[in-house]
C-alpha atoms as a PDB file:
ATOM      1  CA  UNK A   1      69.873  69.102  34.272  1.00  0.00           C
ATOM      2  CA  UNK A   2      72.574  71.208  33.262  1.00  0.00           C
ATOM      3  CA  UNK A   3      75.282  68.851  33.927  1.00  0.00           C
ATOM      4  CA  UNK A   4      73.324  66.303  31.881  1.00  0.00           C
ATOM      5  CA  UNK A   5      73.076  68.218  28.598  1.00  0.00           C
ATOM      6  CA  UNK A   6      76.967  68.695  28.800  1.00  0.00           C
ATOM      7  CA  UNK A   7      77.345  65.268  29.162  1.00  0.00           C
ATOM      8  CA  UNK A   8      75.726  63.963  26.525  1.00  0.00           C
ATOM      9  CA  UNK A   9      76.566  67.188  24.382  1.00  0.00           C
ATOM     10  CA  UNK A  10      73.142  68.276  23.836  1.00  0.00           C
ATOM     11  CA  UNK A  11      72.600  72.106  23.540  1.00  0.00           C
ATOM     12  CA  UNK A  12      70.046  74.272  25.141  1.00  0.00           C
ATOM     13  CA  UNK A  13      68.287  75.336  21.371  1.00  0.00           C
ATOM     14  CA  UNK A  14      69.076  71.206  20.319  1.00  0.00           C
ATOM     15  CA  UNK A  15      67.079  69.833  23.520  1.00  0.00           C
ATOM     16  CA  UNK A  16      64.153  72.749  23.319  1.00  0.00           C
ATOM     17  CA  UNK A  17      63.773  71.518  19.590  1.00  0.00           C
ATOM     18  CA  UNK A  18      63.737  67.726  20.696  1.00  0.00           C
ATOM     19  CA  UNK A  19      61.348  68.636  23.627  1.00  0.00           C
ATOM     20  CA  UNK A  20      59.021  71.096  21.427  1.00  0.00           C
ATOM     21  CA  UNK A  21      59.412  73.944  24.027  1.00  0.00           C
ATOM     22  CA  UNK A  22      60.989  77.177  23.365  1.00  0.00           C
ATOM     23  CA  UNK A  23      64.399  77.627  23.147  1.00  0.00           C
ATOM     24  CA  UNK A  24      64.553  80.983  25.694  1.00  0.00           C
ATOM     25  CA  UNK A  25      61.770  79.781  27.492  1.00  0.00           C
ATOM     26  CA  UNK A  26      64.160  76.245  28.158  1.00  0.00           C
ATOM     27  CA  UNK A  27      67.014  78.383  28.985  1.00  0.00           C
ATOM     28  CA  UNK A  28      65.194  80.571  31.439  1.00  0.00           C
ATOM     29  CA  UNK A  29      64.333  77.592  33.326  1.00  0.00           C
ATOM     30  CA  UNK A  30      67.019  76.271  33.010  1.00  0.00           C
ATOM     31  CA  UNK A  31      69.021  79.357  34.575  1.00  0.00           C
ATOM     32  CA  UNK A  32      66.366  79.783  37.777  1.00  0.00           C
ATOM     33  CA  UNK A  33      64.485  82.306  36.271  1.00  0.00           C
ATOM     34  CA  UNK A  34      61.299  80.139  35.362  1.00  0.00           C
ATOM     35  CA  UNK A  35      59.874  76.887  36.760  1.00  0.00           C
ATOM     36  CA  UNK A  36      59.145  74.310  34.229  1.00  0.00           C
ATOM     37  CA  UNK A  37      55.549  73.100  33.715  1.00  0.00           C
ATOM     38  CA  UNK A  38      54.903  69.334  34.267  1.00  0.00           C
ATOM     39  CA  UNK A  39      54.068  69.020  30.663  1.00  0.00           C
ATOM     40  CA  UNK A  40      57.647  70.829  29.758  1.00  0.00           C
ATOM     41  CA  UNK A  41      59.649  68.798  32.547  1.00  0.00           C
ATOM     42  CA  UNK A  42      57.772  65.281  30.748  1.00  0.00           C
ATOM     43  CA  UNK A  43      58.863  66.474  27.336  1.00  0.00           C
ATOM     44  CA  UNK A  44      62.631  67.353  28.168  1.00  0.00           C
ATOM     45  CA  UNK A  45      62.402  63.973  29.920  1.00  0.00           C
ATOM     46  CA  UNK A  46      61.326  62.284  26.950  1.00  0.00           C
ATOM     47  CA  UNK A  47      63.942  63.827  24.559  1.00  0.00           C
ATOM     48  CA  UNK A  48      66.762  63.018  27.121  1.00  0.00           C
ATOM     49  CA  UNK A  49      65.207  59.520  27.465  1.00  0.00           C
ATOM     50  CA  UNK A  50      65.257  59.607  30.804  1.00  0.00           C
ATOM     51  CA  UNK A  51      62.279  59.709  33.609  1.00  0.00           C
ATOM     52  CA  UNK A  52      61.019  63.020  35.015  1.00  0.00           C
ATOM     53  CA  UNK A  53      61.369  62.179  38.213  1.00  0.00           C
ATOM     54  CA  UNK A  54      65.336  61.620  37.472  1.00  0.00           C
ATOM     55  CA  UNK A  55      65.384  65.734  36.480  1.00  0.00           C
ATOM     56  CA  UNK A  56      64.052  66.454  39.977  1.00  0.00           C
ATOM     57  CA  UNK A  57      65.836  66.699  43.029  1.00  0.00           C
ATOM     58  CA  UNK A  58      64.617  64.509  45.677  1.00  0.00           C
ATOM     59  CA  UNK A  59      63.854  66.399  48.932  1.00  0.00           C
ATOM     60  CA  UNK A  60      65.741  65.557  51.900  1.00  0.00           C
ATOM     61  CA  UNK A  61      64.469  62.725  54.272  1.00  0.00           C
ATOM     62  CA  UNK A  62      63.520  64.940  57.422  1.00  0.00           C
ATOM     63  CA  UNK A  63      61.546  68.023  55.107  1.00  0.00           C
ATOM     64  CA  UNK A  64      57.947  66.976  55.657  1.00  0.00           C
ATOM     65  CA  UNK A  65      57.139  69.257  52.324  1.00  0.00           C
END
């Protein structure tokens, strides 16, 4: 996700205020720290226009997970 906010030259406090999630709370996720909730992952999706599912990493073919 990181990679996409430098791309389209979004900041961390720019995309929590799009997203209506705290700013540290965004960054904390977004450094490994904290997962994001469902809810939070939806809204970030929404203010990057994108799908959640494109923000998550698909899991490789052979994990059964």
């Amino acid at each position: 996700m990181i990679a996409e906010l430098g791309r389209r030259g979004i900041t961390v406090p720019s995309l929590a205020a799009r997203a209506g999630i705290d700013p540290e709370l965004l960054q904390m996720s977004l450094d490994c720290r904290r997962d994001l909730t469902v809810t939070e992952l939806a809204a970030v999706a929404h203010a990057l226009g994108v799908s959640p599912a494109s923000l998550v990493p698909a899991l490789p073919a052979d994990d059964p997970a």
